[in-house]
C-alpha atoms as a PDB file:
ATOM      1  CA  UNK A   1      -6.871   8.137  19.423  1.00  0.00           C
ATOM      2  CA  UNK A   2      -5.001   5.009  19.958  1.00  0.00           C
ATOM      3  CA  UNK A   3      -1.708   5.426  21.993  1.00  0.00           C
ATOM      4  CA  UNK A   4       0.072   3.726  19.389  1.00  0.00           C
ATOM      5  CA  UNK A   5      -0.952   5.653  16.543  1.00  0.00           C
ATOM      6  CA  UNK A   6       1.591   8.492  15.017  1.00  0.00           C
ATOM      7  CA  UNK A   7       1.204  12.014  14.230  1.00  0.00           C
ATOM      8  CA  UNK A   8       1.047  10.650  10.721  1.00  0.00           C
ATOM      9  CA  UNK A   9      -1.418   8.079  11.245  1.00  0.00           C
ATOM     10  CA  UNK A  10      -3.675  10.530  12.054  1.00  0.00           C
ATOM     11  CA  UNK A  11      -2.379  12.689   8.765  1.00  0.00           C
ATOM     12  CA  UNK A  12      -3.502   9.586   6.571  1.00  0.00           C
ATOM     13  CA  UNK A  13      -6.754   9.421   8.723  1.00  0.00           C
ATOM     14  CA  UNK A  14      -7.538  12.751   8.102  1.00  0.00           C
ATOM     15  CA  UNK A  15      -7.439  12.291   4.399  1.00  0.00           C
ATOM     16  CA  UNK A  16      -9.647   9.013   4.333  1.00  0.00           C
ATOM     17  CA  UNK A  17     -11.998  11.170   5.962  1.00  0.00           C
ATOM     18  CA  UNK A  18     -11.754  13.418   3.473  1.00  0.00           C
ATOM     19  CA  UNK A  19     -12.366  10.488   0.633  1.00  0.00           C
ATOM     20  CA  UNK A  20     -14.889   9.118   3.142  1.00  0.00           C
ATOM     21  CA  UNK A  21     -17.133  12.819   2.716  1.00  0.00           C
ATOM     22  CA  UNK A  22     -16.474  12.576  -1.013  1.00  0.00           C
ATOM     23  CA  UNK A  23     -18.324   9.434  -1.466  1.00  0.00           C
ATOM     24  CA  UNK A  24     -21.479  10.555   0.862  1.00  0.00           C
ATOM     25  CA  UNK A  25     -21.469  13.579  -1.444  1.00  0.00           C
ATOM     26  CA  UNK A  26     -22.090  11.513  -4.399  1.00  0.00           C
ATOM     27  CA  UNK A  27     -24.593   9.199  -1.806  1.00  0.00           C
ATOM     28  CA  UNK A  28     -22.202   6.654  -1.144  1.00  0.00           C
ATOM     29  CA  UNK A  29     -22.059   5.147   2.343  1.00  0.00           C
ATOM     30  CA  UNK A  30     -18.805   7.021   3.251  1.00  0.00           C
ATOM     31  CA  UNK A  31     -15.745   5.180   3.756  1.00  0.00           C
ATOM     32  CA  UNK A  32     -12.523   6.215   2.630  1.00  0.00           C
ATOM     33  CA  UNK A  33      -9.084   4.387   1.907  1.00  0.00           C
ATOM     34  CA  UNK A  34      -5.606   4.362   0.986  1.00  0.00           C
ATOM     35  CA  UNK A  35      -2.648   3.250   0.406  1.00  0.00           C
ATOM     36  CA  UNK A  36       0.419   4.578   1.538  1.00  0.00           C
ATOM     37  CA  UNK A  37       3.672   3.261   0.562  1.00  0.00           C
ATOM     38  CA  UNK A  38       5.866   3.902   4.096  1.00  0.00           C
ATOM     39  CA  UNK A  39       8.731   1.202   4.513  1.00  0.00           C
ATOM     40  CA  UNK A  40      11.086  -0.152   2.140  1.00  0.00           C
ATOM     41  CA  UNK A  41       9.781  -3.794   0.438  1.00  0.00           C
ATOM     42  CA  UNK A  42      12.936  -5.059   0.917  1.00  0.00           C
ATOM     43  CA  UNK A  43      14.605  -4.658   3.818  1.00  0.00           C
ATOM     44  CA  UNK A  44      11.372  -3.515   5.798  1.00  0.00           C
ATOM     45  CA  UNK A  45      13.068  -0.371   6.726  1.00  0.00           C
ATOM     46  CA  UNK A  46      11.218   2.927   7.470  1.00  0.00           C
ATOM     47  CA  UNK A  47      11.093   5.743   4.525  1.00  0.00           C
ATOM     48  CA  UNK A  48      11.753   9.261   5.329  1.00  0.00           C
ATOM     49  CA  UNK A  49       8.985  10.296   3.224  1.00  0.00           C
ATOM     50  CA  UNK A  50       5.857   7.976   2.995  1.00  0.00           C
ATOM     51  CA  UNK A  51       3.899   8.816   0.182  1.00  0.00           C
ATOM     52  CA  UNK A  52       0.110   8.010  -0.551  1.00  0.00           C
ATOM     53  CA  UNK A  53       0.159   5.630  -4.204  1.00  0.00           C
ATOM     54  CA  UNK A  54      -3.502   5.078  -4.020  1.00  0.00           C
ATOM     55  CA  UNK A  55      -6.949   6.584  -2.922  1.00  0.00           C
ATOM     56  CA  UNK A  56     -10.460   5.472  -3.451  1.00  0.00           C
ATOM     57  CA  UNK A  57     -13.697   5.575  -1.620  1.00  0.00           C
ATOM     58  CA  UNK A  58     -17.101   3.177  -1.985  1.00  0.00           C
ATOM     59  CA  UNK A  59     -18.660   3.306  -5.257  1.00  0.00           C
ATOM     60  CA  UNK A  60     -21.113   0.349  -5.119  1.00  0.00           C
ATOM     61  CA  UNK A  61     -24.031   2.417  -5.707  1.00  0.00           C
ATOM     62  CA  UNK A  62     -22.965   4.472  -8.335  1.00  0.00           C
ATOM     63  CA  UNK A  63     -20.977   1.954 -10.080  1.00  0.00           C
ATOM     64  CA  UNK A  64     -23.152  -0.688  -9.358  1.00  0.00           C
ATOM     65  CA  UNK A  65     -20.290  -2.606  -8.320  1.00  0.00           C
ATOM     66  CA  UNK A  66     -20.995  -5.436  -5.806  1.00  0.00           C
ATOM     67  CA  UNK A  67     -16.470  -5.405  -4.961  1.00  0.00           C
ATOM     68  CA  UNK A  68     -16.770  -1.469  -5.274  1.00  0.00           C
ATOM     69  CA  UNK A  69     -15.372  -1.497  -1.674  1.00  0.00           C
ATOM     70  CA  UNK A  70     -12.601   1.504  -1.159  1.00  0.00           C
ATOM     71  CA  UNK A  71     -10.177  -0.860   0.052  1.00  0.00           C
ATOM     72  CA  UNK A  72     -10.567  -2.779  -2.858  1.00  0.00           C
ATOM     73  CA  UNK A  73     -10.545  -0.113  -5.255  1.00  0.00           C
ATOM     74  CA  UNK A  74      -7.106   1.557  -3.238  1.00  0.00           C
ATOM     75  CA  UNK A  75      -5.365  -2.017  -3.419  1.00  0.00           C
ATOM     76  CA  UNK A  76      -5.668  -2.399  -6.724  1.00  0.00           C
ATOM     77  CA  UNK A  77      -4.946   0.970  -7.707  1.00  0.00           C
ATOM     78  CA  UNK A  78      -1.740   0.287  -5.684  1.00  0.00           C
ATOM     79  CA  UNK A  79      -0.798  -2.589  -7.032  1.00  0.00           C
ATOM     80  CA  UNK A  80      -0.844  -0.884 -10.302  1.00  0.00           C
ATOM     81  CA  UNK A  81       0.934   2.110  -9.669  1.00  0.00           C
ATOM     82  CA  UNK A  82       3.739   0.139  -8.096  1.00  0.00           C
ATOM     83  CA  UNK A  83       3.553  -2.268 -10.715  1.00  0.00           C
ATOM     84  CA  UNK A  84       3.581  -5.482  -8.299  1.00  0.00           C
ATOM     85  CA  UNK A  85       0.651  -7.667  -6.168  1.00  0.00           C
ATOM     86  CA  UNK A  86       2.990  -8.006  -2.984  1.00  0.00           C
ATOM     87  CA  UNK A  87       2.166  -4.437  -1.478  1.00  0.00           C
ATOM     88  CA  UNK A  88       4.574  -5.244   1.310  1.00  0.00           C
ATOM     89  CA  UNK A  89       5.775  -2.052   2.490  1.00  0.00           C
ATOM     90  CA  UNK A  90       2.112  -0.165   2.379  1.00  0.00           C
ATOM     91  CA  UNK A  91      -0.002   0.614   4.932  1.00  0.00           C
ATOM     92  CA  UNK A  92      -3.925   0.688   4.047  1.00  0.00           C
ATOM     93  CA  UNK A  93      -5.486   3.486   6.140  1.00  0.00           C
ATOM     94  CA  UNK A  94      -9.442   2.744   6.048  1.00  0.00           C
ATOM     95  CA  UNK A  95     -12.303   4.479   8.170  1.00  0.00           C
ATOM     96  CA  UNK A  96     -13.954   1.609   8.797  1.00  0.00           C
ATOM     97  CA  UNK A  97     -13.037  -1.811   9.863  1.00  0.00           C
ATOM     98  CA  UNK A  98     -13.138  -3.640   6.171  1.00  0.00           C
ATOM     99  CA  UNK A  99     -15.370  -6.565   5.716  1.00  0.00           C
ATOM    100  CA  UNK A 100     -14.405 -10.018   5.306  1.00  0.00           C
ATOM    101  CA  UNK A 101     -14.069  -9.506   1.203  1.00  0.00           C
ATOM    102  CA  UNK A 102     -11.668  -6.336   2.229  1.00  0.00           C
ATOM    103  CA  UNK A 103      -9.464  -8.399   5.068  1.00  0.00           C
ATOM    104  CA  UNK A 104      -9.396 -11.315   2.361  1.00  0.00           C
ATOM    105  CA  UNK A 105      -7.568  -9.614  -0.382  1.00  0.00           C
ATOM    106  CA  UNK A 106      -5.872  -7.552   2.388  1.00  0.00           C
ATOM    107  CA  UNK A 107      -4.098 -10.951   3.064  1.00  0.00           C
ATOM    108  CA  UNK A 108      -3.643 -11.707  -0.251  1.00  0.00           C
ATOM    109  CA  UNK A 109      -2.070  -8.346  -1.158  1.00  0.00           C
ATOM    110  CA  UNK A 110       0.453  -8.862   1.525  1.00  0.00           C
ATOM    111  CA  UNK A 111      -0.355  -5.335   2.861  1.00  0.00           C
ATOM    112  CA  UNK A 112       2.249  -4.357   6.085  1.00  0.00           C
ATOM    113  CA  UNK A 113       0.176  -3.187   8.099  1.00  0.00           C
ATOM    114  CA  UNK A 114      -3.655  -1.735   8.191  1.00  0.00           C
ATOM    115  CA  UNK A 115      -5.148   1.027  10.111  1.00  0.00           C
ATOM    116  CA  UNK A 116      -8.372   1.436  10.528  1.00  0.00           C
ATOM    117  CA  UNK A 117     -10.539   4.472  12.517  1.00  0.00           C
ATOM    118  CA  UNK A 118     -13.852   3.035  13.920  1.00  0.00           C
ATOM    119  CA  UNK A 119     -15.464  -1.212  14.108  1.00  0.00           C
ATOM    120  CA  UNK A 120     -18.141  -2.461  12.510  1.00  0.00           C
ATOM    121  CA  UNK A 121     -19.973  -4.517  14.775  1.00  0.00           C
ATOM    122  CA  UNK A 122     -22.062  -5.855  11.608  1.00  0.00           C
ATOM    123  CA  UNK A 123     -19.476  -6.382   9.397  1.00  0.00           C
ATOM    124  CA  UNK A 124     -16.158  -6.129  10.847  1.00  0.00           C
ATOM    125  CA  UNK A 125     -13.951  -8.853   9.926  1.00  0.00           C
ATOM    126  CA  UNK A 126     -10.631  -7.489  11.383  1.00  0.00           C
ATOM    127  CA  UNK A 127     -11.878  -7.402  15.384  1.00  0.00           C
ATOM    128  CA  UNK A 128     -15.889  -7.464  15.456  1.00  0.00           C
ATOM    129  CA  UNK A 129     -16.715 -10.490  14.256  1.00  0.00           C
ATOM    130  CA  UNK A 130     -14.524 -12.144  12.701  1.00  0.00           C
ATOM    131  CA  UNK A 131     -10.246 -11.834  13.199  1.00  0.00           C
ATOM    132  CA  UNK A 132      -9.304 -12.769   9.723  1.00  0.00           C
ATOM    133  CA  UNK A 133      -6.100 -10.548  10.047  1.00  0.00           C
ATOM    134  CA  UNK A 134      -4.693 -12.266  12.777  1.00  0.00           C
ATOM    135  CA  UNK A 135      -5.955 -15.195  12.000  1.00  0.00           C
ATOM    136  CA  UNK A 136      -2.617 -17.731  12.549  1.00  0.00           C
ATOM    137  CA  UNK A 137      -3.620 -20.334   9.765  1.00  0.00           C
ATOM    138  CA  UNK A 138      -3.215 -17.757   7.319  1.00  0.00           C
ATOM    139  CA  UNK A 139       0.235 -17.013   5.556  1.00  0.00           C
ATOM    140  CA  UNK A 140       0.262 -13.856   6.029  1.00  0.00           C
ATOM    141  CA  UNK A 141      -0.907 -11.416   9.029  1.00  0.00           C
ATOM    142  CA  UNK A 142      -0.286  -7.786   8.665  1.00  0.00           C
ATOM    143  CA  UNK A 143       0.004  -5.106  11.515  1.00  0.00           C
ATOM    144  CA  UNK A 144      -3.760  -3.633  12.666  1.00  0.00           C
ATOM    145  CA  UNK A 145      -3.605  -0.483  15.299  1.00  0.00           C
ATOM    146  CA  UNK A 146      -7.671   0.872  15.422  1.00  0.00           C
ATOM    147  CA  UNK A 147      -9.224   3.730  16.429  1.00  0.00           C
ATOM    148  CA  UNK A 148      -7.272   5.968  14.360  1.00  0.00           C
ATOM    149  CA  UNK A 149      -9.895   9.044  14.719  1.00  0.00           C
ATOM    150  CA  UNK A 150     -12.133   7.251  15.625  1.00  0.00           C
ATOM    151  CA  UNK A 151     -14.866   9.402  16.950  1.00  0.00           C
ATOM    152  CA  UNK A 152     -14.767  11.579  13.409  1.00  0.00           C
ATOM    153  CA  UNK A 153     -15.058   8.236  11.440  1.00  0.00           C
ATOM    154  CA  UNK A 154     -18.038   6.987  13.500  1.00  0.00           C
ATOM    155  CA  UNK A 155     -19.621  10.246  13.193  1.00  0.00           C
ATOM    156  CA  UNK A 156     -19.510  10.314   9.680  1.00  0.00           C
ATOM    157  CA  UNK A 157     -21.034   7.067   8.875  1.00  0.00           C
ATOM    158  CA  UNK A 158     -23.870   7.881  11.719  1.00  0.00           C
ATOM    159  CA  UNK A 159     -24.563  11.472  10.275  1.00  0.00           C
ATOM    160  CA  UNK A 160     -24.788   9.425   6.590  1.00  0.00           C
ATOM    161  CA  UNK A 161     -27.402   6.792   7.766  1.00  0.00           C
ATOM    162  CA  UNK A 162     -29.135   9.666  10.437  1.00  0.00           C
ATOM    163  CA  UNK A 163     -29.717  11.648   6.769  1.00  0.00           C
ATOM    164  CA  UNK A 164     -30.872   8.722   4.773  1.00  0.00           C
ATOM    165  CA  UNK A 165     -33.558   7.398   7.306  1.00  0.00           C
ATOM    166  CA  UNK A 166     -34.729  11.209   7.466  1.00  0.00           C
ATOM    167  CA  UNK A 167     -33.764  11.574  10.989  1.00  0.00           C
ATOM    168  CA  UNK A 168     -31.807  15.028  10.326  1.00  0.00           C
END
């Protein structure tokens, strides 16, 4: 775990992982995400009780949904439920690094701050390969801390592809 990551980090983590499992049961590639509102919008303060306002895992597959990415799905949901497009104040907890779709409406959303368990060297668009979140051109660069349970997000994603190729 990163040094920097809270006891409740990890809390959040724990459920994504739990969203991440729920899309390989329905043979999704699992990664989990939400949204959790945690500071005040305003004044940027910290809130004694931090509640989740969104959840959602992949669903390209089964919805046949090129965008159907879960960070996607959990930002809009958010926005939504909160009734607003600024989600300043949230934190998106994701299992894997998002993409460069994810870390492009992540800027746009005006999320706080994103955690995020394990890279995607492939993909990754927040560290790997590309550094979209911080990049300084942008208007907007939220907070990233990684390796938020790591090892139990990479091993979920591995165990997913190990079953799919046949290999356990």
């Amino acid at each position: 775990m990163d040094s920097q990551a809270s006891k409740t980090d990890q809390d959040f983590m724990l459920r994504a992982l739990e969203l991440a499992q729920e899309a390989a049961s329905i043979d999704e590639v699992p990664i989990g995400a939400l949204v959790v509102l945690d500071h005040d919008p305003v004044t940027g303060t910290l809130l004694q009780t931090p509640e989740i306002v969104a959840e959602a895992y992949n669903i390209r597959e089964s919805g046949k949904n090129p965008v159907g990415h879960g960070e996607l799905l959990a930002l809009q949901a958010a926005a939504l439920k909160l009734g607003r497009w600024r989600l300043t104040g949230c934190t998106l907890y994701v299992t894997l690094e998002p993409c460069v779709m994810c870390a492009g409406a992540i800027v746009l959303s005006r999320v706080s701050r994103v955690v995020y368990g394990t890279r995607d060297p492939k993909a990754g668009a927040v560290d790997s390969l590309y550094g979209i979140l911080k990049d300084e051109r942008l208007n907007h660069r939220p907070k990233v801390l990684s390796g938020v349970c790591e090892a139990e997000c990479s091993r979920v994603l591995k165990e997913f592809f190990a079953k799919k190729r046949g290999l356990l």
